[in-house]
N, C-alpha and C. Protein backbone atom coordinates (compact mmCIF):
# COMPACT_ATOMS: atom_id res chain seq x y z
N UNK A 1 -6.10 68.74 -104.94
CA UNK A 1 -5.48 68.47 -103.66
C UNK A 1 -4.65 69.68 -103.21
N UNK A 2 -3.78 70.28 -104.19
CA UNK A 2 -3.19 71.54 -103.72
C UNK A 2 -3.81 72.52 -103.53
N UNK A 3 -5.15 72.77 -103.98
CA UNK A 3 -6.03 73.79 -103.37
C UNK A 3 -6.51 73.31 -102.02
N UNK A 4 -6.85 72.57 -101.68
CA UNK A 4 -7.31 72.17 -100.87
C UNK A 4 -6.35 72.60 -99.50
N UNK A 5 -5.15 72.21 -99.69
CA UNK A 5 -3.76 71.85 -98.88
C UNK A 5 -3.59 73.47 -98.45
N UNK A 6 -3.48 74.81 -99.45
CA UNK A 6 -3.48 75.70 -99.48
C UNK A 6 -4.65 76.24 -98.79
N UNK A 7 -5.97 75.84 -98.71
CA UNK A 7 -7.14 76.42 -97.84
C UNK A 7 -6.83 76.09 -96.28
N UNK A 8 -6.55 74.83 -96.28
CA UNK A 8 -6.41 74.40 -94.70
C UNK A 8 -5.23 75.08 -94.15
N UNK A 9 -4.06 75.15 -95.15
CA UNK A 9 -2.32 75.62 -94.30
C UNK A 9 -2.74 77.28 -94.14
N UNK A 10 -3.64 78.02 -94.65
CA UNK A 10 -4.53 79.15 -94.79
C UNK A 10 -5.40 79.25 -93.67
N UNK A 11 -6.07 78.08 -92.92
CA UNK A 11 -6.69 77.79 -92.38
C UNK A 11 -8.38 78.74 -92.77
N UNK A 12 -8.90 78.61 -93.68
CA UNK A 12 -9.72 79.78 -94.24
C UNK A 12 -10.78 79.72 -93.80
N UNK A 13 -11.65 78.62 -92.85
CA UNK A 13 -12.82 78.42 -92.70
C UNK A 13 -12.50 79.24 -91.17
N UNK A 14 -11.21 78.82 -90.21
CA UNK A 14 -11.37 79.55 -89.05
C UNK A 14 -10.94 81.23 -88.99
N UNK A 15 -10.34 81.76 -90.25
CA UNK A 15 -10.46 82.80 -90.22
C UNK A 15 -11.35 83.25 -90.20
N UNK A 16 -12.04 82.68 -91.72
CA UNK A 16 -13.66 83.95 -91.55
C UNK A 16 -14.61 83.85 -90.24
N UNK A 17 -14.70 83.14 -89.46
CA UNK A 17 -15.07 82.39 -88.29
C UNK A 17 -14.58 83.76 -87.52
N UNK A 18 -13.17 83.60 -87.46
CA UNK A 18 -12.89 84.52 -86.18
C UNK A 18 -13.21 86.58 -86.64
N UNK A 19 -12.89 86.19 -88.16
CA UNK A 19 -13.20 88.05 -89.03
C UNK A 19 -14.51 88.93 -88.06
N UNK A 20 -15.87 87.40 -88.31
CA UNK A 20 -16.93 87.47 -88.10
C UNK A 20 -17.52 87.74 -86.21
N UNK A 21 -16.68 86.92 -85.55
CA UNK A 21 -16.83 86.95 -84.38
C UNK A 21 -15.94 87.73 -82.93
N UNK A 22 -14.78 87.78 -83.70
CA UNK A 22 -13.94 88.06 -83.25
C UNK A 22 -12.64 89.14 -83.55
N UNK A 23 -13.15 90.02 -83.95
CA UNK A 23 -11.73 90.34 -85.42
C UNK A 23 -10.28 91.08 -84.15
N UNK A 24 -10.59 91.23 -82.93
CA UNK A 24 -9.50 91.62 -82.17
C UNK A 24 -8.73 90.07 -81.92
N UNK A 25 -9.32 88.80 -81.84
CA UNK A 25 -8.66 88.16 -81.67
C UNK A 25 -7.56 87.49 -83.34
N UNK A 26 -6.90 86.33 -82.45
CA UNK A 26 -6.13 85.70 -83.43
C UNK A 26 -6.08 84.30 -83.26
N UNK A 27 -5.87 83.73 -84.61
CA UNK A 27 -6.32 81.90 -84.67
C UNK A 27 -5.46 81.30 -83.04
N UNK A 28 -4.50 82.02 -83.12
CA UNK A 28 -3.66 81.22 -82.20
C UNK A 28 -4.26 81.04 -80.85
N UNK A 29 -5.28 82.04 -80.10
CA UNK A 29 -5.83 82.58 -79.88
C UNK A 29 -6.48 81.43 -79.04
N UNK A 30 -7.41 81.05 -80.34
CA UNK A 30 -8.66 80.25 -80.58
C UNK A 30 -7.77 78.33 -80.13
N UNK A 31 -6.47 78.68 -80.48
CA UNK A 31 -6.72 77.17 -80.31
C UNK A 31 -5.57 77.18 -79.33
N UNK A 32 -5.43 78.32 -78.56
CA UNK A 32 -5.10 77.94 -77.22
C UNK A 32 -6.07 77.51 -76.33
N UNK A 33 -7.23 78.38 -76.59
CA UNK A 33 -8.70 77.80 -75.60
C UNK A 33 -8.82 76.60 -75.97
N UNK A 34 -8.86 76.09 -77.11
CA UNK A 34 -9.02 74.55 -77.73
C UNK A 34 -8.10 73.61 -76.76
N UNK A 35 -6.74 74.16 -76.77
CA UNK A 35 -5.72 73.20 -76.48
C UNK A 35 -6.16 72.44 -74.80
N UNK A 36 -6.34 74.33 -74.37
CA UNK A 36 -7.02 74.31 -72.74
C UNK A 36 -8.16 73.46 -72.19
N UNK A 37 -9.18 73.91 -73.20
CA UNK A 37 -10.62 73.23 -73.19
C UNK A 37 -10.06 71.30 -73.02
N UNK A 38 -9.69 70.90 -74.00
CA UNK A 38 -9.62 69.23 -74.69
C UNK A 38 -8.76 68.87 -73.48
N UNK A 39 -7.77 69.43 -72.88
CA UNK A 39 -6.58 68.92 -71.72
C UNK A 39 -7.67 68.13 -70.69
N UNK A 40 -6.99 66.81 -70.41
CA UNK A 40 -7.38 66.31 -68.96
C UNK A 40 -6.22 66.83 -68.27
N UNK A 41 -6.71 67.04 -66.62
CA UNK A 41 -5.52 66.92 -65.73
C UNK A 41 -5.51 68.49 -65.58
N UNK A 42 -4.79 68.99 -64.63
CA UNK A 42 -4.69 70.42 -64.67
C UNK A 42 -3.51 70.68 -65.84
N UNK A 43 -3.74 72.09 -66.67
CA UNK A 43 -3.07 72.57 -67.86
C UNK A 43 -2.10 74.03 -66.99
N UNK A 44 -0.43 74.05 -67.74
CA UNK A 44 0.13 74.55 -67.11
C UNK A 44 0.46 75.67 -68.45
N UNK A 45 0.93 76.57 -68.50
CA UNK A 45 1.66 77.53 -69.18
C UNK A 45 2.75 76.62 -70.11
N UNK A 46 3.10 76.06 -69.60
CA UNK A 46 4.35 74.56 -70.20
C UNK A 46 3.55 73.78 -71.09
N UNK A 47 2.40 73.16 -70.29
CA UNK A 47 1.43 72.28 -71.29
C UNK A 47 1.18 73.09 -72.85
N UNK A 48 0.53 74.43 -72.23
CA UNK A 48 -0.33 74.87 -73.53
C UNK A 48 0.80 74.98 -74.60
N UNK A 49 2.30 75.37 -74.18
CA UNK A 49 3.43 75.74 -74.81
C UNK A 49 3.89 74.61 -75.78
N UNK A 50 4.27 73.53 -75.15
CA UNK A 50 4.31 71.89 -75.56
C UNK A 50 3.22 71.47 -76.77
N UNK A 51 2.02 71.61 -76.21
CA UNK A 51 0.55 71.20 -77.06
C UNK A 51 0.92 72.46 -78.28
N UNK A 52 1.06 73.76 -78.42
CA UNK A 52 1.43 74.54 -79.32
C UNK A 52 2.11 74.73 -80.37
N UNK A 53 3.50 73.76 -79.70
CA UNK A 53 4.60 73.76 -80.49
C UNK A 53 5.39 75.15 -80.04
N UNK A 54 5.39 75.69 -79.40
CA UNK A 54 5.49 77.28 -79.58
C UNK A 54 6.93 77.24 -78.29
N UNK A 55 7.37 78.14 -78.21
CA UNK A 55 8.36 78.70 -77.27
C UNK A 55 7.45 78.92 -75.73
N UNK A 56 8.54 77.81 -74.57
CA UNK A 56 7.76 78.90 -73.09
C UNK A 56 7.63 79.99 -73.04
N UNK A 57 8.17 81.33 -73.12
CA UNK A 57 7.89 82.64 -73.12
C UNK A 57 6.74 83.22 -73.93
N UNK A 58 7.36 82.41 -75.26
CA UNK A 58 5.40 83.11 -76.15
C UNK A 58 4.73 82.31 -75.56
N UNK A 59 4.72 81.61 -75.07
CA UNK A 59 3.25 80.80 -74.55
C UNK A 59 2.54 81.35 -73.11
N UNK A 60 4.14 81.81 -72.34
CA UNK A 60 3.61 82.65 -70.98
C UNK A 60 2.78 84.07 -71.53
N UNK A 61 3.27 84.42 -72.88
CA UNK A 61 3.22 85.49 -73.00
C UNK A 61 1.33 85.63 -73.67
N UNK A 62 1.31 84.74 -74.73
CA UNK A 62 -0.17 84.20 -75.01
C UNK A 62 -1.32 84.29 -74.21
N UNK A 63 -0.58 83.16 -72.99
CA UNK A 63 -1.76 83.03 -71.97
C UNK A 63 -1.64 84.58 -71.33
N UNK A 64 -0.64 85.27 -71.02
CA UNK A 64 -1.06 86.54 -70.02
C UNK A 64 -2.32 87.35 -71.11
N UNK A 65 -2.17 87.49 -72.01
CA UNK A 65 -2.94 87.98 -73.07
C UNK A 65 -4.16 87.85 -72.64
N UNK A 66 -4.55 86.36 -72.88
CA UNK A 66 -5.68 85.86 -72.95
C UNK A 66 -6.44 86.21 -71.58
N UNK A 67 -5.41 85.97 -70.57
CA UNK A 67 -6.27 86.22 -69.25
C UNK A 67 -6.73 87.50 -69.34
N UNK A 68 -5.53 88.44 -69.57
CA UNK A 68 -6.13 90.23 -69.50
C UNK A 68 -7.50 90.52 -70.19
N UNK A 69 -7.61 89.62 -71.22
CA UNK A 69 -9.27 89.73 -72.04
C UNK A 69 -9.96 88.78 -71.50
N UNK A 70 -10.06 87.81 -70.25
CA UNK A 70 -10.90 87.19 -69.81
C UNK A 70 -11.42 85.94 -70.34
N UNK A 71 -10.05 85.51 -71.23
CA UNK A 71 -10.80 84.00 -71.91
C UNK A 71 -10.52 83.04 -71.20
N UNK A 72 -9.12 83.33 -70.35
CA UNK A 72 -8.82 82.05 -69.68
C UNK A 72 -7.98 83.02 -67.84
N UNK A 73 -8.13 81.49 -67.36
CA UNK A 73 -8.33 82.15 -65.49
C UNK A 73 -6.91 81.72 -65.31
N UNK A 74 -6.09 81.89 -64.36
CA UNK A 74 -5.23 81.11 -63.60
C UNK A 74 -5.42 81.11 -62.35
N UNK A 75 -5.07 80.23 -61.82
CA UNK A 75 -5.23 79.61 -60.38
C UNK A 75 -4.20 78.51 -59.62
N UNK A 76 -4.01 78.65 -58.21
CA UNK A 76 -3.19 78.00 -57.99
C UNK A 76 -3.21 76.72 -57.65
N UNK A 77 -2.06 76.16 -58.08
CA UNK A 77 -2.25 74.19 -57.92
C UNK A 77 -2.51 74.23 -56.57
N UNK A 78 -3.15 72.99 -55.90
CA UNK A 78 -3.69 72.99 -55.09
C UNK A 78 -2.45 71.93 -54.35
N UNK A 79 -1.57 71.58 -55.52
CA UNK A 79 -1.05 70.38 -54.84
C UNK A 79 0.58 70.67 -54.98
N UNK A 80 1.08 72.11 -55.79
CA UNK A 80 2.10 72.45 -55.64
C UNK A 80 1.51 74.24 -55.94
N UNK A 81 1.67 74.96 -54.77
CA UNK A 81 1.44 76.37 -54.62
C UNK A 81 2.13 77.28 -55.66
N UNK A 82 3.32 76.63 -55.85
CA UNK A 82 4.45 77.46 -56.91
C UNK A 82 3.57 77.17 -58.27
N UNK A 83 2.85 76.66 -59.07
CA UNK A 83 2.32 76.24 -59.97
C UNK A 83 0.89 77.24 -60.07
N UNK A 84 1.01 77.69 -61.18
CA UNK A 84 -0.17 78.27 -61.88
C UNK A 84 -0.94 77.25 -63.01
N UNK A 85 -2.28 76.95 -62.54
CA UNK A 85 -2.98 76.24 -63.34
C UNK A 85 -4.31 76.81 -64.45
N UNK A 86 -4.25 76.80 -65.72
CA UNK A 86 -4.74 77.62 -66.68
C UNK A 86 -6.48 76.77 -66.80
N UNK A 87 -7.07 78.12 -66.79
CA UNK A 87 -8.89 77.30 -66.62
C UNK A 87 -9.42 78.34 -68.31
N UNK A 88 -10.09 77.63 -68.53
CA UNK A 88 -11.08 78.41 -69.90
C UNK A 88 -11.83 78.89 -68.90
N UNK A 89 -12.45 80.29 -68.93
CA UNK A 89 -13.52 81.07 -68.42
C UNK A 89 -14.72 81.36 -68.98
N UNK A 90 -15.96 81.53 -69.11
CA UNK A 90 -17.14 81.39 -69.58
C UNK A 90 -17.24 82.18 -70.32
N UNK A 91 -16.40 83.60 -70.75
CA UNK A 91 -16.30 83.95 -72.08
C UNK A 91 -15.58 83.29 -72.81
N UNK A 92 -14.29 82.65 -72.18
CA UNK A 92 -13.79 81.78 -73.24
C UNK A 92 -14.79 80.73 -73.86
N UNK A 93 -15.32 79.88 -73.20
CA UNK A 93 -15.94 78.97 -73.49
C UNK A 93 -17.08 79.51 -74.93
N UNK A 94 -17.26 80.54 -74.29
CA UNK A 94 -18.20 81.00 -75.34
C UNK A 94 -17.90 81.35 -76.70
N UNK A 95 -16.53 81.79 -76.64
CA UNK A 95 -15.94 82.52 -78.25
C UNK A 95 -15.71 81.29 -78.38
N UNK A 96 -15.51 79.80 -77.90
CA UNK A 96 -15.32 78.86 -78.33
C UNK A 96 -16.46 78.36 -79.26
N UNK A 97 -17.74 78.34 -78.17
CA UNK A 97 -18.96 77.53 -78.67
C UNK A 97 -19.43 78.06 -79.97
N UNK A 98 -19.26 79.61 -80.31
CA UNK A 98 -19.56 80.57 -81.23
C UNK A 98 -18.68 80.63 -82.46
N UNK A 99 -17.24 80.17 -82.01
CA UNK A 99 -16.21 79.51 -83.43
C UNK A 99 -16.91 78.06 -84.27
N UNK A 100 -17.50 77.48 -83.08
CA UNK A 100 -17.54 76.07 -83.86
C UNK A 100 -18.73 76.12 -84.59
N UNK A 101 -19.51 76.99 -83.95
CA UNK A 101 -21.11 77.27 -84.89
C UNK A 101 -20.77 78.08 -85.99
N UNK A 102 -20.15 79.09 -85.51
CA UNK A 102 -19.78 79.64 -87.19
C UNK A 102 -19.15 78.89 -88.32
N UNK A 103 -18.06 78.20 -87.62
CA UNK A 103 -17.55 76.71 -88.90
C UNK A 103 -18.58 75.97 -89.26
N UNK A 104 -19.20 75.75 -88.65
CA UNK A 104 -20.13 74.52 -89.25
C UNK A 104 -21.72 75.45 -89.79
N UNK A 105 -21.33 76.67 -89.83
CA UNK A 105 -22.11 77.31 -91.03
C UNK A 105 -21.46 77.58 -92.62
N UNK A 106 -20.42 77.80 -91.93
CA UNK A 106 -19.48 78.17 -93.24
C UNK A 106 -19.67 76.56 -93.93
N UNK A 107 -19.47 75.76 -92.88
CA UNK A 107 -19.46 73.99 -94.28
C UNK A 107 -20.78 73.96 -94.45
N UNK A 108 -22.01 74.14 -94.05
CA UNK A 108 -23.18 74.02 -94.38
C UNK A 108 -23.29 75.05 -95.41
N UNK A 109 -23.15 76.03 -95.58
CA UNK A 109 -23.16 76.84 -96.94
C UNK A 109 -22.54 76.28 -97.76
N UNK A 110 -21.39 75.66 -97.69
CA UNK A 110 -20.51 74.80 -98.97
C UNK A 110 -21.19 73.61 -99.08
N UNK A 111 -21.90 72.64 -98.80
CA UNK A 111 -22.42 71.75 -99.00
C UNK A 111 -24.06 71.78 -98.74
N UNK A 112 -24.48 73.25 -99.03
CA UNK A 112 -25.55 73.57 -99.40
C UNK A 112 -26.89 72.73 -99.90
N UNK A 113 -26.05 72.61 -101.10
CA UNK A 113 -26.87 71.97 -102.63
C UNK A 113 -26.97 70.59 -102.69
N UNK A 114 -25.77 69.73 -101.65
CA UNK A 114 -25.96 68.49 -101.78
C UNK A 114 -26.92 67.58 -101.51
N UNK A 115 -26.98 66.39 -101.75
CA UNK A 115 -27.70 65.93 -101.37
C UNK A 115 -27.53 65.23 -100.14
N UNK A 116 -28.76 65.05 -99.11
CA UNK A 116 -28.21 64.42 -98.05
C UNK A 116 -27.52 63.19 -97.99
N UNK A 117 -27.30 62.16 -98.63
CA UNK A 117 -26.31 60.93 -98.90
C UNK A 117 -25.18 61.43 -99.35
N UNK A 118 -24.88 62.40 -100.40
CA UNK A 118 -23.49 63.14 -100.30
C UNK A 118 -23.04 63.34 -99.53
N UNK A 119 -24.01 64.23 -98.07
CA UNK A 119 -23.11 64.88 -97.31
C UNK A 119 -22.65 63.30 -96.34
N UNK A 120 -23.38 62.59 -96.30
CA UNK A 120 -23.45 61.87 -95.36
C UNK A 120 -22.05 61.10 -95.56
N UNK A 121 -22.35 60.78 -96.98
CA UNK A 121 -21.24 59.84 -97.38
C UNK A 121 -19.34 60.53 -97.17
N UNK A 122 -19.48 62.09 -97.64
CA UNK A 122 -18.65 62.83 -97.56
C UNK A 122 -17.90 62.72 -96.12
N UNK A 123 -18.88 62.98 -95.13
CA UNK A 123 -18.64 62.72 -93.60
C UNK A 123 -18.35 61.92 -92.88
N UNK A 124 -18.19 60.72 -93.38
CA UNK A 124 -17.99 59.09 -93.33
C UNK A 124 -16.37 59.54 -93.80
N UNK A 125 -16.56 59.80 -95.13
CA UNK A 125 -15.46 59.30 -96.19
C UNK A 125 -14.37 60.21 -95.27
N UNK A 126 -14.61 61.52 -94.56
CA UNK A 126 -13.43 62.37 -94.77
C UNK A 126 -13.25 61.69 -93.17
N UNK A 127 -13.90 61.89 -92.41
CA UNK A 127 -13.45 60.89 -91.33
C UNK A 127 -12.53 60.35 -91.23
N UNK A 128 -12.85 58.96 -92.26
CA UNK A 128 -12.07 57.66 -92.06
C UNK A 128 -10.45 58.33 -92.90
N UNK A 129 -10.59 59.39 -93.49
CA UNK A 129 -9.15 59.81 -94.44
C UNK A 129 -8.41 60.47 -93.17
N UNK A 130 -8.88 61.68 -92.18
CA UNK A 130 -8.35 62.28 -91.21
C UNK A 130 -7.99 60.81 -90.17
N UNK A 131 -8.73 59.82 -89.68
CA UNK A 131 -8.21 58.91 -88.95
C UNK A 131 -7.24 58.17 -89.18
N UNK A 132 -7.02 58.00 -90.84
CA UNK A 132 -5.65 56.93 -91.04
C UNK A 132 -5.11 58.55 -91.34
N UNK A 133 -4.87 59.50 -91.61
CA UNK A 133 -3.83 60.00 -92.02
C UNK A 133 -3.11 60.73 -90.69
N UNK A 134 -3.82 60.44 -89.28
CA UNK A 134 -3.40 60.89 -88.10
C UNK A 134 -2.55 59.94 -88.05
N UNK A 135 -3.57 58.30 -88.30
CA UNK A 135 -2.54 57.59 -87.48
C UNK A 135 -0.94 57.18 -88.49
N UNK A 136 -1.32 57.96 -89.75
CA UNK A 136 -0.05 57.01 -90.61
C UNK A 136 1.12 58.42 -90.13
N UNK A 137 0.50 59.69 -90.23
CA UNK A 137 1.26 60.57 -89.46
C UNK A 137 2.84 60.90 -88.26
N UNK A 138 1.72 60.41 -87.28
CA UNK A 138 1.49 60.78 -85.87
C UNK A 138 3.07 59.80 -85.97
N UNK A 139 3.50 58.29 -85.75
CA UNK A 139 4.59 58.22 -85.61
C UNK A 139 5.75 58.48 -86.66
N UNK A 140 6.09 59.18 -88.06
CA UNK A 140 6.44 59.56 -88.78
C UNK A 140 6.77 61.08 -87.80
N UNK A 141 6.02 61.93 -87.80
CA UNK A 141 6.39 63.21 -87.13
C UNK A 141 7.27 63.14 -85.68
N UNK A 142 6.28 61.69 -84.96
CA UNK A 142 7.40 62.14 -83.81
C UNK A 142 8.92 60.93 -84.14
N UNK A 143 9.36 60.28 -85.51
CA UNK A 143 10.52 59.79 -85.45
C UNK A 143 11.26 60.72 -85.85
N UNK A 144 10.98 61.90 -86.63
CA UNK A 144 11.61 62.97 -87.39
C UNK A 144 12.07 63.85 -86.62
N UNK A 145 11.24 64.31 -85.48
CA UNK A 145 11.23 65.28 -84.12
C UNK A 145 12.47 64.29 -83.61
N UNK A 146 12.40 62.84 -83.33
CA UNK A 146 13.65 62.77 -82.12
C UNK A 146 15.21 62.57 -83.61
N UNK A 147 14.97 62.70 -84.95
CA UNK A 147 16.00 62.51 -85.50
C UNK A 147 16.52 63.54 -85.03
N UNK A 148 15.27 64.85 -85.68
CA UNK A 148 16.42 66.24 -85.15
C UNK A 148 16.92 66.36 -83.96
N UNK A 149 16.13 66.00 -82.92
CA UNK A 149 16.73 66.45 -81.82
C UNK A 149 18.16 65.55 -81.92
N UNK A 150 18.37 64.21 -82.34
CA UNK A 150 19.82 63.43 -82.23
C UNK A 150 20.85 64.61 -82.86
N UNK A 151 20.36 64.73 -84.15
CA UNK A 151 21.48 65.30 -85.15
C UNK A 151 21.76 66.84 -84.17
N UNK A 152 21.26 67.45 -83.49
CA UNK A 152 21.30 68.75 -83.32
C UNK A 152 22.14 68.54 -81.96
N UNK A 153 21.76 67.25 -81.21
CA UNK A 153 22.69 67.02 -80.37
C UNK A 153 23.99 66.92 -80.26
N UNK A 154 24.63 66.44 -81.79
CA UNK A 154 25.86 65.82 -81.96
C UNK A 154 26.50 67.17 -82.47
């Protein structure tokens, strides 16, 4: 389990992913287009910042990045002019489509040898472990997030 814990906090499958495809870019990079791509609703410099975890400024600072290399567009809200709204652009889309094929070569080389009911079963099994461990998660992280914010208040 601690190897395991250590590959993912490593994130090792999207590095070699990006070594291979990308080596000017960076993970963060990759899952700002992610963050962009998955958003309903128009996505703001604030959103991607929020969805990040990250500071507004690195996040203004991220996206200017990204636009100067053409992964992602800005454009103006249509429904408040002062508002810049963040679009994935068709190279983005693409270093996207080209990350996820390279991951899912990298796990097809690791599960090579198996047999197809292994993998199958594996894919089932890890599923249903990522779905309860989101959901046993997900309100644990955000009661901890508003403890700190109390204690930091006082």
């Amino acid at each position: 389990m601690t190897r395991m814990r250590i590959m993912i906090g490593r994130r090792v499958i999207g590095r070699m992913a990006i070594a291979k495809l990308a080596p000017g870019l960076e993970l963060s990079h990759i899952d700002v287009l992610d963050v962009v791509k998955r958003a309903t609703g128009d996505v703001t410099v604030g959103a991607v910042a929020d969805s990040m975890r990250i500071d507004p400024s690195r996040g203004s600072r991220v996206v200017a990045e990204m636009v100067g290399r053409g992964l992602l567009q800005r454009e103006v809200s249509q429904e408040d002019g002062r508002r810049s709204i963040i679009g994935v652009t068709p190279l983005g889309e693409s270093i996207l489509a080209e990350m996820r094929d390279a991951k899912i070569g990298i796990i097809r080389d690791v599960v090579g040898d198996w047999a197809e009911d292994d993998i199958a079963s594996f894919a089932r099994l890890y599923d249903r472990f990522v779905d309860r461990f989101e959901k046993r998660l997900t309100p644990d992280a955000n009661s901890q997030c508003a403890a700190t914010r109390e204690s930091e208040a006082k």
